[in-house]
C-alpha atoms as a PDB file:
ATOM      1  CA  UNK A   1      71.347 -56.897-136.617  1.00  0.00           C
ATOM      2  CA  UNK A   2      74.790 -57.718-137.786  1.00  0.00           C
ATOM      3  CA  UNK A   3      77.553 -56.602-134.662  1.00  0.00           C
ATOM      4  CA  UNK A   4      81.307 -56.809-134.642  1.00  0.00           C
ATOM      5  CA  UNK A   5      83.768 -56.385-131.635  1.00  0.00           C
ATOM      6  CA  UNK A   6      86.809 -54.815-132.609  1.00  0.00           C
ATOM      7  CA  UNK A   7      89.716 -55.380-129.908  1.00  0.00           C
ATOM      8  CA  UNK A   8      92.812 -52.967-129.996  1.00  0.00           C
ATOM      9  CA  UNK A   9      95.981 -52.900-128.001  1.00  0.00           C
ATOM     10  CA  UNK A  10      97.128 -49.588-127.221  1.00  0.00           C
ATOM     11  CA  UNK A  11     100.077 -48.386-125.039  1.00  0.00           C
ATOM     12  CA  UNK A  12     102.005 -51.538-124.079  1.00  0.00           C
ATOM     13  CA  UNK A  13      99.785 -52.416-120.707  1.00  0.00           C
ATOM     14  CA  UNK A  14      96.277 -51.757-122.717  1.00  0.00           C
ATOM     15  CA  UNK A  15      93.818 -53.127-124.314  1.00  0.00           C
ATOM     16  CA  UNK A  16      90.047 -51.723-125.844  1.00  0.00           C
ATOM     17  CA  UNK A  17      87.341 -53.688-126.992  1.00  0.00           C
ATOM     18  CA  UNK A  18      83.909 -52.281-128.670  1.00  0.00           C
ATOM     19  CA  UNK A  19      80.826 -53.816-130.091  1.00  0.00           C
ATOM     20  CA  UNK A  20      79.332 -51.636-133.522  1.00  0.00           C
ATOM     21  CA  UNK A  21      77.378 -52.156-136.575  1.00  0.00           C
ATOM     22  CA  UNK A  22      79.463 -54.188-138.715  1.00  0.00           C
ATOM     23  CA  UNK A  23      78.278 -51.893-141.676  1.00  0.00           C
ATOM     24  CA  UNK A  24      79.481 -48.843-139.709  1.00  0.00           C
ATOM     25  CA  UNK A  25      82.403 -47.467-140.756  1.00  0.00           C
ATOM     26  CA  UNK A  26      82.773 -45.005-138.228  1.00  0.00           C
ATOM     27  CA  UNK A  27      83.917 -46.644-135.105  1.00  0.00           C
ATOM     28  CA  UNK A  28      82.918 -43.004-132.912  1.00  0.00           C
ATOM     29  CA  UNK A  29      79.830 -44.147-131.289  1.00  0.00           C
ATOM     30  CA  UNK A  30      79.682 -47.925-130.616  1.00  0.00           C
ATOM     31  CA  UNK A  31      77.029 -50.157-128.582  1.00  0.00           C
ATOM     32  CA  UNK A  32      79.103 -50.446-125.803  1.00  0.00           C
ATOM     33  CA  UNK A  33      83.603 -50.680-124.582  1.00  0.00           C
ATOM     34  CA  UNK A  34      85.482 -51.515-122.228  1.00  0.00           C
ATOM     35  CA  UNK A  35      88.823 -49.639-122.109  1.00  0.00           C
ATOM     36  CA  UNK A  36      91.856 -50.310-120.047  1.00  0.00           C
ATOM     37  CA  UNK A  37      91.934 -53.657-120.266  1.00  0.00           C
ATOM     38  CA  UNK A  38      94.952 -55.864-118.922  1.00  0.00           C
ATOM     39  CA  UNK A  39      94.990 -58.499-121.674  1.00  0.00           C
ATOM     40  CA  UNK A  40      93.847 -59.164-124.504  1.00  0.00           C
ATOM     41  CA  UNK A  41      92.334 -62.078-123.019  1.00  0.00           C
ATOM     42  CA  UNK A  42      90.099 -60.083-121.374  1.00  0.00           C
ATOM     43  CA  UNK A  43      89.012 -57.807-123.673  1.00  0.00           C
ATOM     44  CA  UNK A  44      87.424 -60.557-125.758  1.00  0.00           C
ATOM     45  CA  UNK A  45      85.768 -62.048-122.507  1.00  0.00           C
ATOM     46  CA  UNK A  46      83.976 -58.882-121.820  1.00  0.00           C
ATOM     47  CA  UNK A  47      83.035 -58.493-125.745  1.00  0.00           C
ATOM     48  CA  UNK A  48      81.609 -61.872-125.647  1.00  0.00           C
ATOM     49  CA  UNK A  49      79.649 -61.214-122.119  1.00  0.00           C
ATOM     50  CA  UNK A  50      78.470 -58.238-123.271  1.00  0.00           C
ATOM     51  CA  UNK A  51      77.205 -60.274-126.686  1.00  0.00           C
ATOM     52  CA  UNK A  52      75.735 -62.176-125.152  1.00  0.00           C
ATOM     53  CA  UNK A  53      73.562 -59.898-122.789  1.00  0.00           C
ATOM     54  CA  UNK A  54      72.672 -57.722-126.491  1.00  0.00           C
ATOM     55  CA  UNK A  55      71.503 -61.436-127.661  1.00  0.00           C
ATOM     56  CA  UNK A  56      68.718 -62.044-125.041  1.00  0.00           C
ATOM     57  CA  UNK A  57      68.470 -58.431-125.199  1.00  0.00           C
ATOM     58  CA  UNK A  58      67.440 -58.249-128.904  1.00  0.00           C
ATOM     59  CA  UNK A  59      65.645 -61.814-128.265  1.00  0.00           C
ATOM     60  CA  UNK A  60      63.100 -59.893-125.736  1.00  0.00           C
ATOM     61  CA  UNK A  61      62.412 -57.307-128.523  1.00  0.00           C
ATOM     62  CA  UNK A  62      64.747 -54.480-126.682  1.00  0.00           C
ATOM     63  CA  UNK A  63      67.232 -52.131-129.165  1.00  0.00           C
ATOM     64  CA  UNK A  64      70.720 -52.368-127.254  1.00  0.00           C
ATOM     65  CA  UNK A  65      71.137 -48.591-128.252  1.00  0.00           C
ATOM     66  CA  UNK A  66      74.343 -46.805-128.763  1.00  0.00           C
ATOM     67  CA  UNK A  67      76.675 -45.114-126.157  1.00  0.00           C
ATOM     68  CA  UNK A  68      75.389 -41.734-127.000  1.00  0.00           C
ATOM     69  CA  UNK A  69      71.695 -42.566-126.890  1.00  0.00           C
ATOM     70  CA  UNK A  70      72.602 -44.393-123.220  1.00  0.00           C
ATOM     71  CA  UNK A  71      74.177 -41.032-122.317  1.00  0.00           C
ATOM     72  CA  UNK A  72      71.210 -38.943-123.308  1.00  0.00           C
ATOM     73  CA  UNK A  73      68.754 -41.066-121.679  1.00  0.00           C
ATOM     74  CA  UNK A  74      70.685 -40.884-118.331  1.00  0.00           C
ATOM     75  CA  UNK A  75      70.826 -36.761-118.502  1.00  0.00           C
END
């Protein structure tokens, strides 16, 4: 599985990060975000975390699953 994190400032006081496919063009319905973010700094720190956590996830044989599976599942 091939991921990228895309981080984006928006407004002048925020910053989004998201993990995705790298092939996916279509950045609607990502692994996982974080939005509202104070720096930039901190977007990538929660990216990387959250790598990290898919890593031993994917290690163990588990599919980190996409927002709107997650969403699903909880309903």
């Amino acid at each position: 599985m091939k991921l990228k994190v895309r981080v984006v400032h928006y407004r002048h006081d925020c910053w989004y990060a998201d993990i995705d496919d790298a092939d996916d063009r279509q950045p609607d319905d990502p692994y996982w975000y974080a939005d509202g973010c104070r720096t930039q700094a901190e977007a990538i720190a929660l990216a990387c975390s959250q790598l990290a956590a898919f890593d031993q996830r994917i290690a163990a044989g588990a599919d980190p699953g996409r927002i709107s599976e997650t969403r699903t599942k909880a309903a």
